[in-house]
Structure formats: C-alpha cells, structure tokens
C-alpha atoms as a PDB file:
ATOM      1  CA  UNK A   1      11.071  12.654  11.911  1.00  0.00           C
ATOM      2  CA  UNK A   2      14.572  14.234  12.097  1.00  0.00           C
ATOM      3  CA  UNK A   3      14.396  15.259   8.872  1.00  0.00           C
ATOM      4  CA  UNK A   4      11.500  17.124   9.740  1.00  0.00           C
ATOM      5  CA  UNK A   5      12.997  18.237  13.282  1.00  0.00           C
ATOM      6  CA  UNK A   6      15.901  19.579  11.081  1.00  0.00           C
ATOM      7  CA  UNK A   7      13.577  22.125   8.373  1.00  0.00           C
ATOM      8  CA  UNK A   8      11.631  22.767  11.744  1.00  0.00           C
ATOM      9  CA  UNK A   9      14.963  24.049  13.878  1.00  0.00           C
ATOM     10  CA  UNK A  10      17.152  25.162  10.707  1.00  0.00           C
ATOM     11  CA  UNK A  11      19.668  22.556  12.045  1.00  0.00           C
ATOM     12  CA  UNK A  12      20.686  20.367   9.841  1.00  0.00           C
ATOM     13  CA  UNK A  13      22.335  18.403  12.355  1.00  0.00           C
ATOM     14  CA  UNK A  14      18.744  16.102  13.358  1.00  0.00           C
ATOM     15  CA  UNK A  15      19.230  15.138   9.672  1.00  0.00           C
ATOM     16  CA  UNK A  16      22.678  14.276   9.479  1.00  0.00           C
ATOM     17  CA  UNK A  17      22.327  12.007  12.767  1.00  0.00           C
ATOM     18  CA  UNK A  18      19.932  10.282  11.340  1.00  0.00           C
ATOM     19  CA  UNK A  19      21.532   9.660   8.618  1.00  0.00           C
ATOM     20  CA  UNK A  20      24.369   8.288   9.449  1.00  0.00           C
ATOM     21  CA  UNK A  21      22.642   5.852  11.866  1.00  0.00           C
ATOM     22  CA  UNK A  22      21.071   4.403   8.769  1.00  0.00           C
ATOM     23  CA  UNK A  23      24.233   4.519   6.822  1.00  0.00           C
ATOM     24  CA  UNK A  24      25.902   2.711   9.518  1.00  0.00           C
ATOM     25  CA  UNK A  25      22.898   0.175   9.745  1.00  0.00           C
ATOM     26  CA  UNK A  26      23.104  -0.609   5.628  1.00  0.00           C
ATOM     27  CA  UNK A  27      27.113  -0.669   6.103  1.00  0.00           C
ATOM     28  CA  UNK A  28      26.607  -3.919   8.569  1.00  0.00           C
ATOM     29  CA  UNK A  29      24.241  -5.474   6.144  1.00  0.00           C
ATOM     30  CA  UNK A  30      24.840  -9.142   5.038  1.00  0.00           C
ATOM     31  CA  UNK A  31      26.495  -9.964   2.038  1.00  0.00           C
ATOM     32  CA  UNK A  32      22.669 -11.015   0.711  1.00  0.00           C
ATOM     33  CA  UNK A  33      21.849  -7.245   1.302  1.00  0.00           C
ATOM     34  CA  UNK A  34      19.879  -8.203   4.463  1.00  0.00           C
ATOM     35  CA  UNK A  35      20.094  -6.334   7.474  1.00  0.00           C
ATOM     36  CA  UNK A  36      19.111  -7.387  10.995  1.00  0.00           C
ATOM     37  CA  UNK A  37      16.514  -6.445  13.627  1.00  0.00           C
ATOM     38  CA  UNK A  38      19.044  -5.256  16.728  1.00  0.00           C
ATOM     39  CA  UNK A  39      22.691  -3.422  16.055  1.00  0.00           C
ATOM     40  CA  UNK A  40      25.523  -3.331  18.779  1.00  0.00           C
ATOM     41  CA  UNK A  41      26.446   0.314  18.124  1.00  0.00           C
ATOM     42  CA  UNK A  42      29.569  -0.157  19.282  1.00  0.00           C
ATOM     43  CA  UNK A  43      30.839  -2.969  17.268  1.00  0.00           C
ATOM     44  CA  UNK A  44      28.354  -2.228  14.674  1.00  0.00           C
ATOM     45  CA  UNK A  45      27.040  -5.753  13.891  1.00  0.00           C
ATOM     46  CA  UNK A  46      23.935  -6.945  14.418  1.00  0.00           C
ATOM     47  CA  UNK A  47      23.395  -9.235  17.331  1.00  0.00           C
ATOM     48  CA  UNK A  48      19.857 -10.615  16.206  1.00  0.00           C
ATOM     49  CA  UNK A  49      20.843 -11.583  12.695  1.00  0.00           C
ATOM     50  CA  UNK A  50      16.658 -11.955  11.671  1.00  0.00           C
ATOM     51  CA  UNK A  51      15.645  -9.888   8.950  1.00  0.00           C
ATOM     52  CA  UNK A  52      12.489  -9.026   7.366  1.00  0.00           C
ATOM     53  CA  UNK A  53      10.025  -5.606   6.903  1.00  0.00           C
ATOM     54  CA  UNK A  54       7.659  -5.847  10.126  1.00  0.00           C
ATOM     55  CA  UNK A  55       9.110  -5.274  13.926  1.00  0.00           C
ATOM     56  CA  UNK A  56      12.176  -3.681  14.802  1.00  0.00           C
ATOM     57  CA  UNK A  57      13.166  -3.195  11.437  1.00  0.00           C
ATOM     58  CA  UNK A  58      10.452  -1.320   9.325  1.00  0.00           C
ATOM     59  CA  UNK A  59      11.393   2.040  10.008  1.00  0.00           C
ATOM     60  CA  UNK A  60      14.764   1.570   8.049  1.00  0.00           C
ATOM     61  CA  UNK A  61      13.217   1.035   4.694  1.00  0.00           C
ATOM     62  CA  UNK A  62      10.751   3.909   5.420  1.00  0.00           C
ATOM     63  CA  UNK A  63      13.371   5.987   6.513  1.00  0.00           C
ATOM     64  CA  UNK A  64      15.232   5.611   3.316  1.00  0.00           C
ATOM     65  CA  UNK A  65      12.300   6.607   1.266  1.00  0.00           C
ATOM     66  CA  UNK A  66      11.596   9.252   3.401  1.00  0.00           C
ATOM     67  CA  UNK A  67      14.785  10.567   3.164  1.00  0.00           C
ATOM     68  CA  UNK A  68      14.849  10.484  -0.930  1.00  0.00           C
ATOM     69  CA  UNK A  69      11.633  11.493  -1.474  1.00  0.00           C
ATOM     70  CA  UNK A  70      11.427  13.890   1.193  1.00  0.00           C
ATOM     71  CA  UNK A  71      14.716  15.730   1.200  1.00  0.00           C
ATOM     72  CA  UNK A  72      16.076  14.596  -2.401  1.00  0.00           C
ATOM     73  CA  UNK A  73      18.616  12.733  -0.593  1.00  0.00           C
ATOM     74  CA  UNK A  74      20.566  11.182  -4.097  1.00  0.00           C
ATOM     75  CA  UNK A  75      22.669   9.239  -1.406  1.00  0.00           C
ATOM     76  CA  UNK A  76      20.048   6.724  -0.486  1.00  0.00           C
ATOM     77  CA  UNK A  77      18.547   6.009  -3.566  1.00  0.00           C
ATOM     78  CA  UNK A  78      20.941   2.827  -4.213  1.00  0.00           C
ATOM     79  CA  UNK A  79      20.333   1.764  -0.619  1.00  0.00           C
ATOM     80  CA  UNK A  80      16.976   1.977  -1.065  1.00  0.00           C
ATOM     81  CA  UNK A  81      17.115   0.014  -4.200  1.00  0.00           C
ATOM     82  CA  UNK A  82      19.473  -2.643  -3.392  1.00  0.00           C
ATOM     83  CA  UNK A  83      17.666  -2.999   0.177  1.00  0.00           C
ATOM     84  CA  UNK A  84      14.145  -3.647  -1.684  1.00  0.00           C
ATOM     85  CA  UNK A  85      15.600  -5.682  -4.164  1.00  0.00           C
ATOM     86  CA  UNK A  86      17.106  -8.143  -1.188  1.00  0.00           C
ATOM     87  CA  UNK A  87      13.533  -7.958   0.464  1.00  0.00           C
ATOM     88  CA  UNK A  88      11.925  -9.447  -2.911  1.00  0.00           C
ATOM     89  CA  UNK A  89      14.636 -11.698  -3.259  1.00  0.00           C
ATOM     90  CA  UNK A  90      14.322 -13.350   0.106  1.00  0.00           C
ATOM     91  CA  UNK A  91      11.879 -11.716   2.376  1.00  0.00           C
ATOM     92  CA  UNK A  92       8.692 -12.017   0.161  1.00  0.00           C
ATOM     93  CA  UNK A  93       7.092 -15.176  -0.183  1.00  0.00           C
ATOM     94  CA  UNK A  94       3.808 -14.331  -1.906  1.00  0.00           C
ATOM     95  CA  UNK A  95       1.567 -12.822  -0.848  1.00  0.00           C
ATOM     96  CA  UNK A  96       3.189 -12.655   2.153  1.00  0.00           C
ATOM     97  CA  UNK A  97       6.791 -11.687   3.525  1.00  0.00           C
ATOM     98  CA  UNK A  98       8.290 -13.748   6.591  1.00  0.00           C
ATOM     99  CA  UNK A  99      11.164 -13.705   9.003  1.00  0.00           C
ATOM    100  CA  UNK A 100      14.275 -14.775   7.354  1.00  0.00           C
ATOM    101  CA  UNK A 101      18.082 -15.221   8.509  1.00  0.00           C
ATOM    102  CA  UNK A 102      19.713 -12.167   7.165  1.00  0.00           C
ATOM    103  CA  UNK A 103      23.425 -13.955   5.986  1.00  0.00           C
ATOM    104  CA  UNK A 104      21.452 -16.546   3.860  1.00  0.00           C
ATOM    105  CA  UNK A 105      18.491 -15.541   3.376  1.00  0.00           C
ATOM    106  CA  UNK A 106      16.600 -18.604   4.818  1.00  0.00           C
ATOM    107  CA  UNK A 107      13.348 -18.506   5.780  1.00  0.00           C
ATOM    108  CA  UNK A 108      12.732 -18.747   9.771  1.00  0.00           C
ATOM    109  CA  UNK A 109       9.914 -17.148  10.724  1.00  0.00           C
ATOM    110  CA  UNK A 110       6.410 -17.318   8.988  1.00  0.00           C
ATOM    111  CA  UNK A 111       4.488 -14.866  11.313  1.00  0.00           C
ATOM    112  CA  UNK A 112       2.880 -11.767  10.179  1.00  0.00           C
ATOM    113  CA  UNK A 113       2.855  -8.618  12.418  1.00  0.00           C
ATOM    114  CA  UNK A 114       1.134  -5.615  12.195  1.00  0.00           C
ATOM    115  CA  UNK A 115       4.291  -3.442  11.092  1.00  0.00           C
ATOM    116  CA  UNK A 116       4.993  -4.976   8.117  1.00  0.00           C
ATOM    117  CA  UNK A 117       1.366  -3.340   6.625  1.00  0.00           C
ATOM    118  CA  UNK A 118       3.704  -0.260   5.717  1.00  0.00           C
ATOM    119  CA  UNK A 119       5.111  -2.317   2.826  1.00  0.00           C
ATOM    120  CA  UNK A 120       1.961  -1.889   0.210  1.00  0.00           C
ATOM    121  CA  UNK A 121       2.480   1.610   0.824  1.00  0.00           C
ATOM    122  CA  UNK A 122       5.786   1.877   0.475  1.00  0.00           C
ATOM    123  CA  UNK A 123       5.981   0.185  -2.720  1.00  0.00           C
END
C-alpha cells in the first residue's frame, strides 16, 4: 500500500517508511528466523514472542513479496527467502500451519484463522 502511495505521490518516502518498518521487524527476528506477532518500537523486540502466517503477522510476508515483485526491491529477496524457509521449517505442519513460539520454534497454538488463507497464494 505505501509502495503504491509512493508511485501515486512521486514520493518515495511512503516506500522507504515502510520499508524500514519491515527491516526493523526481520532485524528482531529469532535466531530460528521467526518473528513475532506484536513489536515494542521502541526497544524493538517483540513482546508477544508467537509466530506463525495468520493474525497480526500476515502482512509481513506479503509485504515482502510485494515489495520484490512489485518494486524489484533486490533487498528483500533473502528476507523473503529465509523468512519462508523458517515458516516451512516450523510453522507448517501439513496441511496445515499453527501457532508456534518464535525462539524455538515449538508448536503452541493449533488454531486456524482466516488470515492465514493468503499463504496458497503467496506461495
């Protein structure tokens, strides 16, 4: 959306924000390449250390495939990749994907939601 807000305005500033929000969101990430569902943006960790694709937390992945595909943004590429590899690695439990803690990877939540329905897409 701020990548389109920025072609839209000739700003390229929308873009940039939004970038570096996500940047600073995959810089917090868990050593398992997990990242959480809430961020204090001031001490940039994550205070709800659950990870997974559906609520409060699918618009990141989009967002990075938005923003390659999109706006041939080379600089998310390996986030993108390394962030879907840690989803396959510890979010999906086929056919499904579930709630897990984002430091180890653990499962904790089996619950579907309606957000995560991006994800067949977005592979």
């Amino acid at each position: 959306e701020f990548g389109a807000l920025s072609v839209l305005t000739g700003d390229q500033k929308y873009y940039d924000a939004a970038k570096r929000a996500l940047l600073s969101m995959w810089e917090a990430r868990s050593s398992v390449g997990l990242v959480g569902s809430h961020i204090d943006l001031q001490a940039k960790r994550f205070t709800h250390r659950d990870a997974g694709i559906g609520t409060s937390i699918d618009s990141f992945y989009e967002y990075l495939l938005k923003g390659y595909e999109m706006f041939a943004d080379g600089d998310l590429l390996p986030v993108l990749r390394e962030a879907y590899t840690a989803v396959h690695r510890y979010v999906k439990m086929d056919p499904w994907f579930v709630g897990v803690d984002m430091d180890k990877g653990n499962p904790a939540l089996y619950v579907y939601n309606s957000l995560q329905s991006f994800w067949p897409g977005f592979e």
